[in-house]
PDB file of N, CA and C in Angstrom:
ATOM      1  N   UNK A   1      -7.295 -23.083  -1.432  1.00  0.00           N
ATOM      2  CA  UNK A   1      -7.280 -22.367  -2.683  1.00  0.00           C
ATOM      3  C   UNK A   1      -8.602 -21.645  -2.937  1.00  0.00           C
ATOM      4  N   UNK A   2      -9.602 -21.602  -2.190  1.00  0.00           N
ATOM      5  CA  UNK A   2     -11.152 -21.013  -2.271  1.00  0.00           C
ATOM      6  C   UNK A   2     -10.523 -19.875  -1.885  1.00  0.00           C
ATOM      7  N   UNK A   3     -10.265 -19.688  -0.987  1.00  0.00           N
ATOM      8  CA  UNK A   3      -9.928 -18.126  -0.815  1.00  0.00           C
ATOM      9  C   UNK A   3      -8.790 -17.292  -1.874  1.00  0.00           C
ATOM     10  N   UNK A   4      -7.923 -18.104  -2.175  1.00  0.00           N
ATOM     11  CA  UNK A   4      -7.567 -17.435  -3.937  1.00  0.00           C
ATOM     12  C   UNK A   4      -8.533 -17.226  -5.000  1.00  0.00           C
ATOM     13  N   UNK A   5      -9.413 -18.109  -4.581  1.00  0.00           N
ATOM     14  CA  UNK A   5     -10.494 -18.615  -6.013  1.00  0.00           C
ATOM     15  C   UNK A   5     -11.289 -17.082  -6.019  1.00  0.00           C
ATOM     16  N   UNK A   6     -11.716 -16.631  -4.261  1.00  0.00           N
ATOM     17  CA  UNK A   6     -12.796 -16.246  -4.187  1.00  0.00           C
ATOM     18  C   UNK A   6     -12.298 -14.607  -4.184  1.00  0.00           C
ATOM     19  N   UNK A   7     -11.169 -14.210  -4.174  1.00  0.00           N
ATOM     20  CA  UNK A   7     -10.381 -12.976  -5.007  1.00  0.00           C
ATOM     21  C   UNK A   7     -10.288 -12.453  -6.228  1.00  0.00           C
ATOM     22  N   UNK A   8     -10.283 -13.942  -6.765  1.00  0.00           N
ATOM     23  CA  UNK A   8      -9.873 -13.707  -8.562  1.00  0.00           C
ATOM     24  C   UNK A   8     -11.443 -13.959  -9.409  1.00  0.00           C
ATOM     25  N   UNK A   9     -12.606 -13.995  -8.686  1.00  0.00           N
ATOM     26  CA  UNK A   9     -13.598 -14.247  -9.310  1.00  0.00           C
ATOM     27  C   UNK A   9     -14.502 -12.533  -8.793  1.00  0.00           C
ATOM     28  N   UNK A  10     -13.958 -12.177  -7.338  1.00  0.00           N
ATOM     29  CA  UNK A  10     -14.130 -10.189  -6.977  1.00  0.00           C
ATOM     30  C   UNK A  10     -13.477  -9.603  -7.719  1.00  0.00           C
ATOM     31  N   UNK A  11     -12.252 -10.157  -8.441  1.00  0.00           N
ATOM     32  CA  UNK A  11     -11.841  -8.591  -9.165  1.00  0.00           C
ATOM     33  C   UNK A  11     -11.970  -8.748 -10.990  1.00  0.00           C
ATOM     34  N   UNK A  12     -12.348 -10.234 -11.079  1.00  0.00           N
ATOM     35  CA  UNK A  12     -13.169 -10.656 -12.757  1.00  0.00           C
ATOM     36  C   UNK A  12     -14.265  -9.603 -12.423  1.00  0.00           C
ATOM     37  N   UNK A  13     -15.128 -10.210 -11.686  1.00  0.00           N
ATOM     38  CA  UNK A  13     -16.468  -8.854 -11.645  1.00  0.00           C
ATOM     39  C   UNK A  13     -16.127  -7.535 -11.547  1.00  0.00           C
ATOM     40  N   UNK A  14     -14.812  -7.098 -10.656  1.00  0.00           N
ATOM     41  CA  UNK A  14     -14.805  -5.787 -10.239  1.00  0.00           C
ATOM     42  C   UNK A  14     -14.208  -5.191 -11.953  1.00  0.00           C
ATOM     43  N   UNK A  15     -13.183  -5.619 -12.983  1.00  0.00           N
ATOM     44  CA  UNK A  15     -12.586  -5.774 -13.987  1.00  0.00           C
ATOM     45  C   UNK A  15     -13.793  -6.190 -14.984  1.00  0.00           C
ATOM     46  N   UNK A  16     -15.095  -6.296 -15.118  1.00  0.00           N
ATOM     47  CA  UNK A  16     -16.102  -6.939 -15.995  1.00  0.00           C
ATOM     48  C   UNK A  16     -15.456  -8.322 -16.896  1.00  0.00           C
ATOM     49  N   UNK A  17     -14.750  -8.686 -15.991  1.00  0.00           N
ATOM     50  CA  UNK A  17     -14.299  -9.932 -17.206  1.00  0.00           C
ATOM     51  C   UNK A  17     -14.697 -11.071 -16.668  1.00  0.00           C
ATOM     52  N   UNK A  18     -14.391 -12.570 -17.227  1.00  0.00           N
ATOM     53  CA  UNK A  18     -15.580 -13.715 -16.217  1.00  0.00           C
ATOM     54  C   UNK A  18     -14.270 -13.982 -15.420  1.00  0.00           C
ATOM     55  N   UNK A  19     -15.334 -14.205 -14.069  1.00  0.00           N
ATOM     56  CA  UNK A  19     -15.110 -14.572 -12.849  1.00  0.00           C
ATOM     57  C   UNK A  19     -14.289 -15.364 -12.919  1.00  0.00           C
ATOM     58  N   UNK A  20     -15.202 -17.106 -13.715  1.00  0.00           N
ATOM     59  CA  UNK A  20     -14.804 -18.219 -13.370  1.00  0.00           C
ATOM     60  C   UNK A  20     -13.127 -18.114 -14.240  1.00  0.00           C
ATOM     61  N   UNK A  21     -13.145 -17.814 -14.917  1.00  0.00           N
ATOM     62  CA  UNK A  21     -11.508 -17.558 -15.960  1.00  0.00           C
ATOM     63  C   UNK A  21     -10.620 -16.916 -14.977  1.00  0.00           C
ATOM     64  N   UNK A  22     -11.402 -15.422 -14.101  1.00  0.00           N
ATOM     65  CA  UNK A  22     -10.305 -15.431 -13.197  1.00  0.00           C
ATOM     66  C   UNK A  22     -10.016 -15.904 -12.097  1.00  0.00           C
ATOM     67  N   UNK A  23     -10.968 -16.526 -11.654  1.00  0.00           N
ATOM     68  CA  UNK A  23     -10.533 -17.236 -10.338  1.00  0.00           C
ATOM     69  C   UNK A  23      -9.095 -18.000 -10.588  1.00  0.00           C
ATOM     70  N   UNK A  24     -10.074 -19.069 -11.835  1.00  0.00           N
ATOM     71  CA  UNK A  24      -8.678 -20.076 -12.466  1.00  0.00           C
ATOM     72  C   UNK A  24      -7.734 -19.378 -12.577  1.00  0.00           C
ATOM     73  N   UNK A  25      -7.303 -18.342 -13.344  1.00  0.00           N
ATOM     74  CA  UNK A  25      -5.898 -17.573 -13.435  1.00  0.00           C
ATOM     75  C   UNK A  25      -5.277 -17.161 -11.901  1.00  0.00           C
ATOM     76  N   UNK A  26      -5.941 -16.658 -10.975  1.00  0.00           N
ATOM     77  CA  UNK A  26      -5.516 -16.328  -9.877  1.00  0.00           C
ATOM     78  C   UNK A  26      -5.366 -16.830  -8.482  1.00  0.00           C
ATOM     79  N   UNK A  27      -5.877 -17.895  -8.700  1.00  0.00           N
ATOM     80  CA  UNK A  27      -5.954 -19.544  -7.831  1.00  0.00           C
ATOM     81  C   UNK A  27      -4.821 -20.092  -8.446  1.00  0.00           C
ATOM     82  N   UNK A  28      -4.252 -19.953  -9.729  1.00  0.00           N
ATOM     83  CA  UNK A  28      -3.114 -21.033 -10.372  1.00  0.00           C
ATOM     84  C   UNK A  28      -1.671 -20.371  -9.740  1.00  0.00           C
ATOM     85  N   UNK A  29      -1.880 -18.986  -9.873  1.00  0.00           N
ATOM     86  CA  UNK A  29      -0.715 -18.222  -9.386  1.00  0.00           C
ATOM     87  C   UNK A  29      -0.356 -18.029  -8.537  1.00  0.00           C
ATOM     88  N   UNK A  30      -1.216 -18.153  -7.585  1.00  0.00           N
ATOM     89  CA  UNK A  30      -1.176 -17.789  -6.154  1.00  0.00           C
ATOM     90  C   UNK A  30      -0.571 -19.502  -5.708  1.00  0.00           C
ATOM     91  N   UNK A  31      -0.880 -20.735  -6.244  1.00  0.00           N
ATOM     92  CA  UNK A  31      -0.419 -21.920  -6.085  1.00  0.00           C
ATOM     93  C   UNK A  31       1.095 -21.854  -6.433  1.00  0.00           C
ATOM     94  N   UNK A  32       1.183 -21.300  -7.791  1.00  0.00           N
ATOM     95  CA  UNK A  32       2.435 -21.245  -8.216  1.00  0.00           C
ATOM     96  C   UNK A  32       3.600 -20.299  -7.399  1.00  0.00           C
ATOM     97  N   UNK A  33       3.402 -19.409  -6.841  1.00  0.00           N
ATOM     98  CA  UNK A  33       3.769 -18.815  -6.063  1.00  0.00           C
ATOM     99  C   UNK A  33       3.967 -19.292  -4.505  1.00  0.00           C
ATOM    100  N   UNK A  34       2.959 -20.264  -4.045  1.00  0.00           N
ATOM    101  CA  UNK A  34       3.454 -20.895  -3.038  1.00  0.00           C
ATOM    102  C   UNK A  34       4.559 -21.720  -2.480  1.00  0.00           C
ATOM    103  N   UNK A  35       4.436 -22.787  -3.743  1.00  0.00           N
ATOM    104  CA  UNK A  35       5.589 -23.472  -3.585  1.00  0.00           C
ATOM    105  C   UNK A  35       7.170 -23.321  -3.700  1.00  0.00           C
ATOM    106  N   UNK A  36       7.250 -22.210  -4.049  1.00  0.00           N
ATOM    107  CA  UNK A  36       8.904 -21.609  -3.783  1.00  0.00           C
ATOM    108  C   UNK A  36       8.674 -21.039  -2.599  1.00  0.00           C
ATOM    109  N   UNK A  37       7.840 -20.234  -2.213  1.00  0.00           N
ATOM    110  CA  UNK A  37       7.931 -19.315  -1.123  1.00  0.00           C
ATOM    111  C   UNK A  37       8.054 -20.068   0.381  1.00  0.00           C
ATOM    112  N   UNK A  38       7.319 -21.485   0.223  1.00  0.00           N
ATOM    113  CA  UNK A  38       7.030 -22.079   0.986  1.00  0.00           C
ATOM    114  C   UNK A  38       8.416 -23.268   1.284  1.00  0.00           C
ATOM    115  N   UNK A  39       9.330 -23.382   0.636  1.00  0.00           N
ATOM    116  CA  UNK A  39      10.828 -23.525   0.536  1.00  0.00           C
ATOM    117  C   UNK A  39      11.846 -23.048   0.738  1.00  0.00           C
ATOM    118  N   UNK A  40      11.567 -21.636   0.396  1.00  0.00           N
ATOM    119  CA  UNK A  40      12.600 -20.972   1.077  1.00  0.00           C
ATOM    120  C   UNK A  40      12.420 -20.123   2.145  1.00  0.00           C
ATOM    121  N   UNK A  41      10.926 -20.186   2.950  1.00  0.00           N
ATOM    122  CA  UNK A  41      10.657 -19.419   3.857  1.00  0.00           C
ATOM    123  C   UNK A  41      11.556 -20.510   5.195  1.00  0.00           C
ATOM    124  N   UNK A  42      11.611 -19.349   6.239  1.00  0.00           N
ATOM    125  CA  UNK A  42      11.929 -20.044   7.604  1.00  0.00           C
ATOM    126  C   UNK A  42      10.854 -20.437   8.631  1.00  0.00           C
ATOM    127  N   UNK A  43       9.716 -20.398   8.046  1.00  0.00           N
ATOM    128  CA  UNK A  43       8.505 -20.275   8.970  1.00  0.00           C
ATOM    129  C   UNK A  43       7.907 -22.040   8.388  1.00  0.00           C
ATOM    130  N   UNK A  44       6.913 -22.431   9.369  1.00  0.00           N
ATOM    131  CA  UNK A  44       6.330 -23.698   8.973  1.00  0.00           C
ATOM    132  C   UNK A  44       5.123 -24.101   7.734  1.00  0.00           C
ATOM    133  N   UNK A  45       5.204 -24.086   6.937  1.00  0.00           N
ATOM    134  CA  UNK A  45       4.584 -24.081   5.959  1.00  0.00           C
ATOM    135  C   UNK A  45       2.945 -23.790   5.861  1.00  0.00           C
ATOM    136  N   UNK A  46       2.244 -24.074   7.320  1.00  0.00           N
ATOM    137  CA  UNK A  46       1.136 -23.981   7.615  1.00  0.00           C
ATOM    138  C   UNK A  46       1.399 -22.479   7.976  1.00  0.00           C
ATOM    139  N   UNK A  47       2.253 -21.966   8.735  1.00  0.00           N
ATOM    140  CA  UNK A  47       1.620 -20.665   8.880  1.00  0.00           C
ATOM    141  C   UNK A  47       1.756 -19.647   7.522  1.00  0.00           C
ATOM    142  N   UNK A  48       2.811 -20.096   6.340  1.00  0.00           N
ATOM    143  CA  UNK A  48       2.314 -19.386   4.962  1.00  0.00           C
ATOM    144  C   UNK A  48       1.355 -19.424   4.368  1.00  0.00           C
ATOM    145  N   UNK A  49       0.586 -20.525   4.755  1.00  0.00           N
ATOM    146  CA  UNK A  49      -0.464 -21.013   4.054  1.00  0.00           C
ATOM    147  C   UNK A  49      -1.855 -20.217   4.414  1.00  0.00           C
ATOM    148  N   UNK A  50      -1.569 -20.216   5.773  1.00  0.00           N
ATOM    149  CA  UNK A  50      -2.444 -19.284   7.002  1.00  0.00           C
ATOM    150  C   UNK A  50      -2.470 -17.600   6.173  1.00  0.00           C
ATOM    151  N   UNK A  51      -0.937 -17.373   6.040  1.00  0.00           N
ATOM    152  CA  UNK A  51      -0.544 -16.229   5.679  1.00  0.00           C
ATOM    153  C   UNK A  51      -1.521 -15.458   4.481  1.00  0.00           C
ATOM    154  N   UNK A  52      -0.918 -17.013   3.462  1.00  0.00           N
ATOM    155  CA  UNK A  52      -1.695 -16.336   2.597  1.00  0.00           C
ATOM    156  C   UNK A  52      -3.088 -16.348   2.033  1.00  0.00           C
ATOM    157  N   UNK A  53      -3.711 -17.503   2.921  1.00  0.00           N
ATOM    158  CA  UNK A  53      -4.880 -17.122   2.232  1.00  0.00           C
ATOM    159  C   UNK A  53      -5.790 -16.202   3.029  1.00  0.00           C
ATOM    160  N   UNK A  54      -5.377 -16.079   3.609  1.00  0.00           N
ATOM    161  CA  UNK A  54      -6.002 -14.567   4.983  1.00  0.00           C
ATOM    162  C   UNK A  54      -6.098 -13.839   4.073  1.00  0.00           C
ATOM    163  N   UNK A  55      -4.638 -13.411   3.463  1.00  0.00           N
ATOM    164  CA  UNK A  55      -4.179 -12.112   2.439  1.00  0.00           C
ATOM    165  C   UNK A  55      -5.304 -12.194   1.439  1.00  0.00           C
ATOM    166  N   UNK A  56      -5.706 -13.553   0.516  1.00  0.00           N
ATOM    167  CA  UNK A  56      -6.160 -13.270  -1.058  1.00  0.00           C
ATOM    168  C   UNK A  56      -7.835 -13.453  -0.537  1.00  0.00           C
ATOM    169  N   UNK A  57      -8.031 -13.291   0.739  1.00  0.00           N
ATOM    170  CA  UNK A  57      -9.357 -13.244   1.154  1.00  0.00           C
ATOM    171  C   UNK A  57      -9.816 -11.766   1.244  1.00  0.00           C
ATOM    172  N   UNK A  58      -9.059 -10.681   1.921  1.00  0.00           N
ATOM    173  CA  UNK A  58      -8.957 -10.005   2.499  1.00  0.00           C
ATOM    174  C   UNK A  58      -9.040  -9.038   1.355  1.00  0.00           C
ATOM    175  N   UNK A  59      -7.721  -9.482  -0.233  1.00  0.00           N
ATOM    176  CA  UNK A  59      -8.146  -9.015  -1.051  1.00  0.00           C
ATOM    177  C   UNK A  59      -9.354  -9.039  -2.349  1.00  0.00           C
ATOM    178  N   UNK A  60      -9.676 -10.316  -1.543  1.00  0.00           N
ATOM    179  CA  UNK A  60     -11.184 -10.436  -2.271  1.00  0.00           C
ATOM    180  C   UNK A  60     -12.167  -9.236  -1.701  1.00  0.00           C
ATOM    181  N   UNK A  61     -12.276  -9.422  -0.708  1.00  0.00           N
ATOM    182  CA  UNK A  61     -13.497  -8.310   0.091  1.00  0.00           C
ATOM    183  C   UNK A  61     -13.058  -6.710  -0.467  1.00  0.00           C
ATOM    184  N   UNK A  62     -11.591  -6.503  -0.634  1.00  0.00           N
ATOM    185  CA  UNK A  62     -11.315  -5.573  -1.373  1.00  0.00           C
ATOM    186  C   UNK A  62     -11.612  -5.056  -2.806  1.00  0.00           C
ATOM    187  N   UNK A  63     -11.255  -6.404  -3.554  1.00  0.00           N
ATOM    188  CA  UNK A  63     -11.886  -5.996  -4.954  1.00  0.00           C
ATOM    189  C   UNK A  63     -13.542  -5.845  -4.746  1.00  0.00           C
ATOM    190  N   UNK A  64     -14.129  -6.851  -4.135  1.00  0.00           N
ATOM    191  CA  UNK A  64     -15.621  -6.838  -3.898  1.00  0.00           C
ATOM    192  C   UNK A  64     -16.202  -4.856  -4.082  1.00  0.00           C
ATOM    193  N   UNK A  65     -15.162  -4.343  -3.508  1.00  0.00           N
ATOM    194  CA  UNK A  65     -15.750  -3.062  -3.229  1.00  0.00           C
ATOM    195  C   UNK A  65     -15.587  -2.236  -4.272  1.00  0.00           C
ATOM    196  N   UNK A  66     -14.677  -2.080  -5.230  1.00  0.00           N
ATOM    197  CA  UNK A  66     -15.086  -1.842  -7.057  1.00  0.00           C
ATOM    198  C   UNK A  66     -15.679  -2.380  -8.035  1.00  0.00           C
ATOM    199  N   UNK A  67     -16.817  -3.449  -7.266  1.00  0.00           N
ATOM    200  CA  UNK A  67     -17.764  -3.947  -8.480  1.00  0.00           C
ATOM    201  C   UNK A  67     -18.798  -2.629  -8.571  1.00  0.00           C
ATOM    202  N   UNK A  68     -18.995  -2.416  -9.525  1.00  0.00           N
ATOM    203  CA  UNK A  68     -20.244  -0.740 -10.008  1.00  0.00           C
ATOM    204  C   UNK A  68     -21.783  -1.862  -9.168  1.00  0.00           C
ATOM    205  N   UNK A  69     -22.338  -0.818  -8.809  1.00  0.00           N
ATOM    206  CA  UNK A  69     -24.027  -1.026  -8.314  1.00  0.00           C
ATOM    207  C   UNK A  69     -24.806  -2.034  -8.991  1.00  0.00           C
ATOM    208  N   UNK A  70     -24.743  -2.190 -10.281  1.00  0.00           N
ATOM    209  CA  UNK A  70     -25.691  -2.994 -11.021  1.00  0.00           C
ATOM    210  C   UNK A  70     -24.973  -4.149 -11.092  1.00  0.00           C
ATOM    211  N   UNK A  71     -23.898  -4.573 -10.850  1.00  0.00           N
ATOM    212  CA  UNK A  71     -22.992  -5.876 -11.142  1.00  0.00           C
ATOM    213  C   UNK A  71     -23.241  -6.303  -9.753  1.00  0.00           C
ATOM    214  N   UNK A  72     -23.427  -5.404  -8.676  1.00  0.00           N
ATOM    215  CA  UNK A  72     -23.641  -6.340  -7.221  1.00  0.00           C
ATOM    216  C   UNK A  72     -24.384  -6.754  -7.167  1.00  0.00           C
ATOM    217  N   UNK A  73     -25.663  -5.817  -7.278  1.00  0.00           N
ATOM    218  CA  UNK A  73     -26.931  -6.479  -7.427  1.00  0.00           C
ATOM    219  C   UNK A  73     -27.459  -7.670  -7.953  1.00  0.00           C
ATOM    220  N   UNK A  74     -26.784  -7.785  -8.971  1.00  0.00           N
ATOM    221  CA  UNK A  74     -27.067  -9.318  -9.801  1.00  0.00           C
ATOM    222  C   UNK A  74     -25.870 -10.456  -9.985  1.00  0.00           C
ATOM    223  N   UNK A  75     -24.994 -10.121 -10.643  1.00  0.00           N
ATOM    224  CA  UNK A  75     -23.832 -11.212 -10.853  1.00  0.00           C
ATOM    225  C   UNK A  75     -23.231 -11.349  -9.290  1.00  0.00           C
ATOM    226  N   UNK A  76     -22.819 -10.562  -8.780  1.00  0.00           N
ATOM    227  CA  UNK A  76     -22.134 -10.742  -7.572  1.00  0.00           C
ATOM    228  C   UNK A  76     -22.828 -11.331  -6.436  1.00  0.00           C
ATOM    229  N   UNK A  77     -24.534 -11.076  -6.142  1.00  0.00           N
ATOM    230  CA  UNK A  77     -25.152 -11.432  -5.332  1.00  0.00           C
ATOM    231  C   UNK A  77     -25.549 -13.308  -5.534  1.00  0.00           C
ATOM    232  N   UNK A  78     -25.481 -13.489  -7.115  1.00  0.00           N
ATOM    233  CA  UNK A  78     -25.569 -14.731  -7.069  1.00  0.00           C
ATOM    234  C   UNK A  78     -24.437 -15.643  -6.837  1.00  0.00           C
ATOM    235  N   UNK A  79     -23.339 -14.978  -6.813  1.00  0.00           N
ATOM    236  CA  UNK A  79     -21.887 -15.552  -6.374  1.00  0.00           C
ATOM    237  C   UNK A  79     -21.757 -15.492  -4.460  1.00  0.00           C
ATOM    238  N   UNK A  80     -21.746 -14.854  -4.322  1.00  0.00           N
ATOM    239  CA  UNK A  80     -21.691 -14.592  -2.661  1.00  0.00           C
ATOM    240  C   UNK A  80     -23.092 -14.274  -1.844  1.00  0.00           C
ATOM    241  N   UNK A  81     -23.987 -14.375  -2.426  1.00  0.00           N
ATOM    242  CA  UNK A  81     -25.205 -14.117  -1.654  1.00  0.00           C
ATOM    243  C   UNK A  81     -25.243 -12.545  -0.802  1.00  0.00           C
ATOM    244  N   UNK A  82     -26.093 -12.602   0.325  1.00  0.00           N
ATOM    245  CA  UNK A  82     -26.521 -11.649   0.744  1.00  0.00           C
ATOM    246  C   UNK A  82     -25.408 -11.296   2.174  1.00  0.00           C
ATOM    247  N   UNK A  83     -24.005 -11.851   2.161  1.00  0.00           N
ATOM    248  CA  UNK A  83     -23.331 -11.894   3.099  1.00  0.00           C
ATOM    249  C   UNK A  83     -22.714 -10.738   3.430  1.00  0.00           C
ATOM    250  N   UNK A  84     -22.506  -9.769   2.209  1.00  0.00           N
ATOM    251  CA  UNK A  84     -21.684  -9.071   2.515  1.00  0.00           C
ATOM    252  C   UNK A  84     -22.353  -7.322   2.001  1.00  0.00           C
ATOM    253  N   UNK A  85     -23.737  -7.566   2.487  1.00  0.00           N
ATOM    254  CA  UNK A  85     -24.332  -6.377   2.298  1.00  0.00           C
ATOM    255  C   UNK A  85     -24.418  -5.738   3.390  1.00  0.00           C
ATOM    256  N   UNK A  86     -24.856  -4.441   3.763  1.00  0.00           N
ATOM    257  CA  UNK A  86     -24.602  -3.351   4.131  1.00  0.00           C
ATOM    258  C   UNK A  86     -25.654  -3.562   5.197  1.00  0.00           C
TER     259      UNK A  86
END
């Protein structure tokens, strides 16, 4: 669920709203959303799981990239450090 967490806390910053509120909102949904999908899929539950948190990672690094200049610099850099600079 970190990699849901770590989506919904890139697009709180990228959205100026708090992180930690969206992680929680988008870590809960993305849970909630698993467990049907993961029932009625034909695949083994590990590889949805695989599936999706690849996906809400992938769209983390995505939102990451509409946080404005001055929000990276400070709020975002103390969330993710210097990992994903240029």
């Amino acid at each position: 669920m970190s990699h849901a967490a770590f989506a919904g806390s890139a697009l709180g910053l990228a959205l100026s709203y708090n992180p930690l509120l969206m992680a929680l909102i988008f870590s809960t949904t993305v849970a909630i959303i698993l467990g049907p999908l993961t029932d009625k899929a034909k695949l083994h539950p590990e590889i949805i799981l695989g599936i999706m948190f690849s996906s809400t990672m992938a769209l983390g690094l995505i939102f990451l990239n509409f946080i404005p200049e001055t929000a990276m610099s400070s709020t975002a850099m103390s969330y993710y450090g210097v990992v994903f600079l240029e």
